[in-house]
Protein backbone atom coordinates (compact mmCIF):
# COMPACT_ATOMS: atom_id res chain seq x y z
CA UNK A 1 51.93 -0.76 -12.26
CA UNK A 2 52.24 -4.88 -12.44
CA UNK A 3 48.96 -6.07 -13.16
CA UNK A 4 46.46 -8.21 -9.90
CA UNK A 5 43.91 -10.24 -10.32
CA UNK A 6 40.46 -9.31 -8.03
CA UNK A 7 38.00 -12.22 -7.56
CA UNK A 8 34.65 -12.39 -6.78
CA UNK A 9 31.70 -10.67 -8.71
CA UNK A 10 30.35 -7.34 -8.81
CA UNK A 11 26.91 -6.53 -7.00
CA UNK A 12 24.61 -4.43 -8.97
CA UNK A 13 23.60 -2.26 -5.97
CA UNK A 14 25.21 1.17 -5.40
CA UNK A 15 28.59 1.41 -3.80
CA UNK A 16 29.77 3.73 -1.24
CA UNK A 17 31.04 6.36 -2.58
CA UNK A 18 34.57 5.72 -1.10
CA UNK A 19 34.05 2.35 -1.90
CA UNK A 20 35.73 -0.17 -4.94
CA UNK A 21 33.25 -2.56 -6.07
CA UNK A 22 34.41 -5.93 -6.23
CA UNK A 23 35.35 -7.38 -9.78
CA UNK A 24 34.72 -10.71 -11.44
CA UNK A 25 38.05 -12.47 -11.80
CA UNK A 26 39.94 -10.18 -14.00
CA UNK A 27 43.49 -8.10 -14.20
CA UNK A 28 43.95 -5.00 -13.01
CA UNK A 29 46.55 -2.19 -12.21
CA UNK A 30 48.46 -2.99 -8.96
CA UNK A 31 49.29 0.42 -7.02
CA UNK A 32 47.59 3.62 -7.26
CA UNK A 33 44.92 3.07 -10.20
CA UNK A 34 45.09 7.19 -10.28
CA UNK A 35 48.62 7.32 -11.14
CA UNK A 36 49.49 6.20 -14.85
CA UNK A 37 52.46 4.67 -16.23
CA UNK A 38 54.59 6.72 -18.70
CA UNK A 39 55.13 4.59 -21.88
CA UNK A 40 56.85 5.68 -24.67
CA UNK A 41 55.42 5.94 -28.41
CA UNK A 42 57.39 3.46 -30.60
CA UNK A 43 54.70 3.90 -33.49
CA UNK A 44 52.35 5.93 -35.15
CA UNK A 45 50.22 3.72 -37.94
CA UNK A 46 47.54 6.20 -40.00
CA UNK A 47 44.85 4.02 -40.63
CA UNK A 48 42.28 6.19 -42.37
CA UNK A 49 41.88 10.19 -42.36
CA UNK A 50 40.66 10.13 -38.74
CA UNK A 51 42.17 7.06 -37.25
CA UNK A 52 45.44 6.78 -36.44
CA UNK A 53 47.15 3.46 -34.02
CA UNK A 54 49.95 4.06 -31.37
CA UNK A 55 52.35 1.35 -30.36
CA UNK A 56 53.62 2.03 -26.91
CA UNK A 57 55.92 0.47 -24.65
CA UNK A 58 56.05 1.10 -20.87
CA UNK A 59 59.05 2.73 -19.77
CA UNK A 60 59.78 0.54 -16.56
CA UNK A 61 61.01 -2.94 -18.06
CA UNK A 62 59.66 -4.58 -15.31
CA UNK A 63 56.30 -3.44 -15.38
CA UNK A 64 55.99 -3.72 -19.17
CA UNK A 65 57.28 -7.51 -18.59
CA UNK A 66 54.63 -8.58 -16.01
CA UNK A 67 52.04 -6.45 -18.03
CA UNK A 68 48.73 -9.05 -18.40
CA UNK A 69 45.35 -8.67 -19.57
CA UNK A 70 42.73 -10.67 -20.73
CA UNK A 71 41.01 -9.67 -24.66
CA UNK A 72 38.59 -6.55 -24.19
CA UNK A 73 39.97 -4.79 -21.27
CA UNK A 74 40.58 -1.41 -21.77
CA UNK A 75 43.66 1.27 -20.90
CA UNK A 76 43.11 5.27 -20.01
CA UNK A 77 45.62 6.83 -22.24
CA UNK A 78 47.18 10.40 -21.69
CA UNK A 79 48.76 13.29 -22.71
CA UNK A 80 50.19 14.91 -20.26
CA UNK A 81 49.00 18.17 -19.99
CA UNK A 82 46.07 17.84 -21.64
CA UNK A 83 43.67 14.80 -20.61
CA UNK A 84 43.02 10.85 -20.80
CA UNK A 85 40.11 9.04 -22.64
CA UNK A 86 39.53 4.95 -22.81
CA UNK A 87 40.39 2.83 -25.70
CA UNK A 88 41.08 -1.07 -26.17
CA UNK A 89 43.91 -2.37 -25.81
CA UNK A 90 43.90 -3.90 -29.17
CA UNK A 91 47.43 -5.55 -29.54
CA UNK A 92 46.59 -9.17 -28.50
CA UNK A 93 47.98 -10.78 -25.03
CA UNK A 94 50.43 -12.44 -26.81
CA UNK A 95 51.96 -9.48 -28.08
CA UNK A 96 54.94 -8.59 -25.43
CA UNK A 97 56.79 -6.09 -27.22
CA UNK A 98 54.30 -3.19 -26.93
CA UNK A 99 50.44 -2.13 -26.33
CA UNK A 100 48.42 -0.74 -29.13
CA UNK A 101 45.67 1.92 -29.04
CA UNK A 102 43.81 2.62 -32.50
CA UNK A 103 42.29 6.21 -31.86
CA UNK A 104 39.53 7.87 -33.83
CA UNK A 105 39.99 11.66 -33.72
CA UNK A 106 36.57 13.49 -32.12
CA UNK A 107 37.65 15.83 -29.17
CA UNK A 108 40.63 17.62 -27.54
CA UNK A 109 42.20 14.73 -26.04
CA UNK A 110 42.17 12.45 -29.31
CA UNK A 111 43.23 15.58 -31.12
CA UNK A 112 46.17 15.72 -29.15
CA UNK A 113 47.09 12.16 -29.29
CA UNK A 114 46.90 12.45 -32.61
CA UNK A 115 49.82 14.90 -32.78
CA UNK A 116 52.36 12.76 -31.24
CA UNK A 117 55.18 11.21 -32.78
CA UNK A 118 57.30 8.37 -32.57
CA UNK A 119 59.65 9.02 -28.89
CA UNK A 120 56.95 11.16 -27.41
CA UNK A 121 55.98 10.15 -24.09
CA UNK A 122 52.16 9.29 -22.67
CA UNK A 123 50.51 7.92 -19.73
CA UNK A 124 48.85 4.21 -19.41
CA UNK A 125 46.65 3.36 -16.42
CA UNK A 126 45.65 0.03 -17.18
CA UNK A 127 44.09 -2.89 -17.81
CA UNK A 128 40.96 -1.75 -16.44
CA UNK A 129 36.83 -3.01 -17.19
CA UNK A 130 35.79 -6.61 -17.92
CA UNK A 131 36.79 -9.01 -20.58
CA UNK A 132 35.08 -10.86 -24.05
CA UNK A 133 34.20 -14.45 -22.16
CA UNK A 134 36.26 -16.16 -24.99
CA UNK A 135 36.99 -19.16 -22.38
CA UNK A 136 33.27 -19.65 -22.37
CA UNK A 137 32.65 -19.92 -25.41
CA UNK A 138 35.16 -23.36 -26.81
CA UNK A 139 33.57 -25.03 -28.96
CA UNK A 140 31.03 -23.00 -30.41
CA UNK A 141 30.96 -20.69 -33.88
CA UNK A 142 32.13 -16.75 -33.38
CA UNK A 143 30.52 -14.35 -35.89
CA UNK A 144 32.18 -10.94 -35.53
CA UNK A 145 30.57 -8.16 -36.85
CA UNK A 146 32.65 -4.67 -36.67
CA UNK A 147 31.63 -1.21 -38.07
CA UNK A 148 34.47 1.53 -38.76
CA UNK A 149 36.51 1.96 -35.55
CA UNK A 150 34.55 -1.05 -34.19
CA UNK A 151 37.02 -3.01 -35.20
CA UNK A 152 39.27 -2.58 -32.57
CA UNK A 153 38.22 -4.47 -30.09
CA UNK A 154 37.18 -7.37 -32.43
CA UNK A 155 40.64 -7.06 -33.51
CA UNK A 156 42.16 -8.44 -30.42
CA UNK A 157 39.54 -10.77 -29.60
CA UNK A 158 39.68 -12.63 -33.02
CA UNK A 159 43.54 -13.02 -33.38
CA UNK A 160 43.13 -14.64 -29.49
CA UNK A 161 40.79 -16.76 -30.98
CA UNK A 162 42.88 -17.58 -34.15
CA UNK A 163 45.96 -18.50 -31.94
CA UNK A 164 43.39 -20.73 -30.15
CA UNK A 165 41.36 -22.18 -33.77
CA UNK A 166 41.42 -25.64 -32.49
CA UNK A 167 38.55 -24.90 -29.43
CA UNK A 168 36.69 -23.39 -31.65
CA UNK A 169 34.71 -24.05 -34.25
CA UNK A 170 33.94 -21.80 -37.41
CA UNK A 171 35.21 -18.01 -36.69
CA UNK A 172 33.86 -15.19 -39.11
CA UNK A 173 34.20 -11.73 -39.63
CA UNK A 174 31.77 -9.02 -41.06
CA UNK A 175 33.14 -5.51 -41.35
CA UNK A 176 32.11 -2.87 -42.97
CA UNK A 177 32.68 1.05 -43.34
CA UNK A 178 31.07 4.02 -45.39
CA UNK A 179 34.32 3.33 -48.08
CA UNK A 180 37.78 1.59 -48.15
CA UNK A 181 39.45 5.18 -47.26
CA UNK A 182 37.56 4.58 -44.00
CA UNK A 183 38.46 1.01 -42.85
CA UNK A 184 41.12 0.41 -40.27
CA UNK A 185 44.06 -1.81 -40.81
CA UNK A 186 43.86 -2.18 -44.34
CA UNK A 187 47.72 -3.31 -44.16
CA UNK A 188 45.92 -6.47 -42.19
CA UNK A 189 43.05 -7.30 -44.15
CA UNK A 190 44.32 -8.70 -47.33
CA UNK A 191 45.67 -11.32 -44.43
CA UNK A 192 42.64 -12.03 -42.95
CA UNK A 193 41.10 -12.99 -46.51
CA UNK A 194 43.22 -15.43 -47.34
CA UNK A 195 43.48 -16.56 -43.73
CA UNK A 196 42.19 -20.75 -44.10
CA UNK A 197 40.88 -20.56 -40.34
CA UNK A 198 38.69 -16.97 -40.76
CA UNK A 199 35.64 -16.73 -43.00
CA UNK A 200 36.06 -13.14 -43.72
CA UNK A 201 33.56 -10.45 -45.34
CA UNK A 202 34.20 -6.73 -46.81
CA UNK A 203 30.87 -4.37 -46.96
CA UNK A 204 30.80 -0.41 -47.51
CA UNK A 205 27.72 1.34 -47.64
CA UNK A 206 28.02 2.86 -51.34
CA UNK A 207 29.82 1.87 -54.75
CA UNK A 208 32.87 2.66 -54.81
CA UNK A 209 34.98 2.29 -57.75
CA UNK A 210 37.41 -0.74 -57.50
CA UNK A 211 35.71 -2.32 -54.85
CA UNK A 212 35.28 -5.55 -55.56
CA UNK A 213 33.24 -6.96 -52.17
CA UNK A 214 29.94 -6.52 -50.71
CA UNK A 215 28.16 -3.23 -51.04
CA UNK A 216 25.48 -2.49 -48.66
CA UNK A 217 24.59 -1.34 -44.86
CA UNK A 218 26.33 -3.86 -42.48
CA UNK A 219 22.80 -5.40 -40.82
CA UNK A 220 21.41 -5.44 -44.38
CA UNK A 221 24.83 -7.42 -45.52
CA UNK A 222 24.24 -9.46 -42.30
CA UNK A 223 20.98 -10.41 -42.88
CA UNK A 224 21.78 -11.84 -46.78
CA UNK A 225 24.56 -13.66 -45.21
CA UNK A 226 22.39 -15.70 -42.64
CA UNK A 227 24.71 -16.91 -40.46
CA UNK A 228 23.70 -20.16 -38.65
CA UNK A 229 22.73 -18.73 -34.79
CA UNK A 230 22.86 -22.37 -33.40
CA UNK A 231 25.85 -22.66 -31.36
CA UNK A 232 27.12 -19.59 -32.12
CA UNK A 233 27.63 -16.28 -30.97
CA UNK A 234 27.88 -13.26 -32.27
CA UNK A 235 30.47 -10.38 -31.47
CA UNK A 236 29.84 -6.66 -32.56
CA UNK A 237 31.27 -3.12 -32.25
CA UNK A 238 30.64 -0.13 -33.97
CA UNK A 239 29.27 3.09 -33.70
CA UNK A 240 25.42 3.13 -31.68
CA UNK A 241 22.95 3.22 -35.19
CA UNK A 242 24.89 0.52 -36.58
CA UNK A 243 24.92 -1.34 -33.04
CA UNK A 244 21.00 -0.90 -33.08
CA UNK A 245 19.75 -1.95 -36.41
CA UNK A 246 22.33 -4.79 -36.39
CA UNK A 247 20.94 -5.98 -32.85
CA UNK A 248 17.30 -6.02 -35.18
CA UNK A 249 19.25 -8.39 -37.73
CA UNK A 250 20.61 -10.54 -35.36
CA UNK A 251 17.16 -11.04 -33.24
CA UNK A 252 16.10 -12.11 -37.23
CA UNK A 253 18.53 -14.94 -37.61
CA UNK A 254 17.80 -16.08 -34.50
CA UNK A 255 20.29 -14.93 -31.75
CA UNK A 256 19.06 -14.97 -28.36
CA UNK A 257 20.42 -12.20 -26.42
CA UNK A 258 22.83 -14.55 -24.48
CA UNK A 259 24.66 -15.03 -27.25
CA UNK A 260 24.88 -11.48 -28.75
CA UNK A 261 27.79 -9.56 -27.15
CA UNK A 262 28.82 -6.14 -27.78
CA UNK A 263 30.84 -3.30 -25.95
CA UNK A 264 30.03 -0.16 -24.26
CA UNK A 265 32.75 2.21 -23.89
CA UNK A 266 31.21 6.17 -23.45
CA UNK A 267 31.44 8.02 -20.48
CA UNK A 268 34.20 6.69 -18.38
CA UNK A 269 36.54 9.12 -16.35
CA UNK A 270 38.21 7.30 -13.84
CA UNK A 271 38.58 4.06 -14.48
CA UNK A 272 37.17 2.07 -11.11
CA UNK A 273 33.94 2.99 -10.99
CA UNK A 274 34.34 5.60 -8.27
CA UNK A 275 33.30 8.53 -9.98
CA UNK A 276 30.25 7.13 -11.33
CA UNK A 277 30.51 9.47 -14.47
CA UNK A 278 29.57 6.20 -16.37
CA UNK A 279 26.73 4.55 -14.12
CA UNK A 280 23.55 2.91 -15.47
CA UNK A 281 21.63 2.40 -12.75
CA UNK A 282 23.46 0.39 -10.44
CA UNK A 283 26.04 -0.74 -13.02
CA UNK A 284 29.52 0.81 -13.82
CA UNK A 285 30.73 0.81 -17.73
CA UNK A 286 34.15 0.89 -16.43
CA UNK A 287 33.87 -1.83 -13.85
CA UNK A 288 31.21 -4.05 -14.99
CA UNK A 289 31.84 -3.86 -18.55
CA UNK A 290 32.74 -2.77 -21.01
CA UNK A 291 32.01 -6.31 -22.66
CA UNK A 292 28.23 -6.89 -21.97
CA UNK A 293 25.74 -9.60 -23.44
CA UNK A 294 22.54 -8.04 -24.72
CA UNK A 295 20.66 -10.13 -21.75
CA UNK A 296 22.71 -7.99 -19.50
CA UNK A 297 21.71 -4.61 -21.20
CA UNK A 298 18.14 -5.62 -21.75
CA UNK A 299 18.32 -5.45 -17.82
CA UNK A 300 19.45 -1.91 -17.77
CA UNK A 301 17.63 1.01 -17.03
CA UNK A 302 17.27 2.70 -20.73
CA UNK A 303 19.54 5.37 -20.54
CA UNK A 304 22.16 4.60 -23.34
């Protein structure tokens, strides 16, 4: 499963259905996307109550060596014998050692991935969908804003950026939760606090005692913090209500929808936009995103 690169970008108008649209310069499984790669489990993290991350490794050296993908593609991972959903890869690219998965527990498949243990083995098929534009945007301010399990895609975006500090300018981080029992990688935030090149914010939604940062709703935190929109452009995740009302914020401070990017990962199946479980309109979540700007969704037909 050694990663390709396709070129050339991907018409809006419906495919054949045999057919494989083409795909903006990106990597992507070599061989039969159908058939996943078995990767072993190397580590189980609990994040919160319902999240849990997986470290995997693929089992064929080679293919784990020549393994590439760019910051917001996405892997299909399986249990065998039971299913495969979509999740970031969140580990960044220049993590070689293994791929990461951070999995919030909501159906039969994510129940069952969260059973497994440390030597258990589970299918890959990836890196599959598009990729955060990161190259586009050198020299310009990032404001990341991540909600609960949100934060897994900003994850790997924002350490790419922090290996890369010097083409960017100020990089910032807003994320927020319903309490500190529910936010993910709490054994890497006390990092990112203290971390000179990251301007990084805390919020939950009520008091909680010992909590010593922002209390609030995340667009209502956003909004008192005011970041600057000139040259910048903001990043967020998060569960659909919080992805709405922070959208309203944003528009507020100033963000044109160019520069407002979020991610749209529901309803994908297989992966290469053949089974068009996850169409909208002409468009494929799988294939054309699922990194979009908001000018791109305002162009949707409203079906999300």
């Amino acid at each position: 499963m050694a990663t390709k690169k396709i070129k050339s970008a991907g018409a809006a108008e419906p495919l054949p259905k045999n057919a494989v649209r083409n795909c903006s310069d990106r990597p992507m499984p070599g061989g039969n996307p159908y058939k996943p790669a078995v990767a072993t489990v190397t580590e189980v993290i609990h994040e919160t109550t319902a999240i849990k991350t997986l470290r995997v490794v693929l089992d064929d050296p080679a293919v784990m060596a020549s393994f590439h993908y760019e910051p917001g593609q996405v892997g299909q991972l399986s249990v065998f014998g039971v299913g495969e959903s979509t999740f970031v890869i969140n580990s960044p690219p220049s993590q070689k050692e293994y791929l990461q998965f951070s999995v919030m527990q909501a159906g039969e498949v994510t129940a069952a991935i969260h059973r497994l243990a440390t030597g258990d083995k589970v299918g890959v098929r990836a890196p599959l969908g598009n990729f955060f534009p990161w190259r586009d945007w050198r020299g310009k301010n990032i404001f990341f804003v991540g909600g609960g399990i949100g934060i897994a895609p900003l994850r790997v975006i924002m350490l790419h950026l922090l290996e890369r500090k010097a083409d960017y300018g100020k990089i910032s981080l807003l994320y927020g939760a319903r309490s500190p029992r529910d936010m993910a990688y709490s054994c890497e935030i006390e990092g990112w606090l203290h971390n000179p090149d990251l301007d990084c914010t805390l919020c939950i939604d009520a008091p909680f005692e010992g909590w010593t940062h922002k209390v609030g709703l995340i667009p209502n935190v956003l909004l008192k913090l005011a970041p600057d929109s000139t040259n910048c452009v903001a990043v967020l995740c998060g569960p659909p209500v919080m992805i709405k009302f922070t959208l309203q914020a944003l528009e507020k401070l100033g963000f044109t929808p160019e520069n407002i990017v979020t991610t749209l990962e529901k309803r994908m199946k297989c992966g290469i936009g053949i089974c068009g479980r996850c169409n909208i309109g002409g468009r494929y979540i799988c294939v054309d995103g699922p990194v979009f700007t908001l000018n791109q969704l305002q162009a949707l037909p409203q079906e999300l």
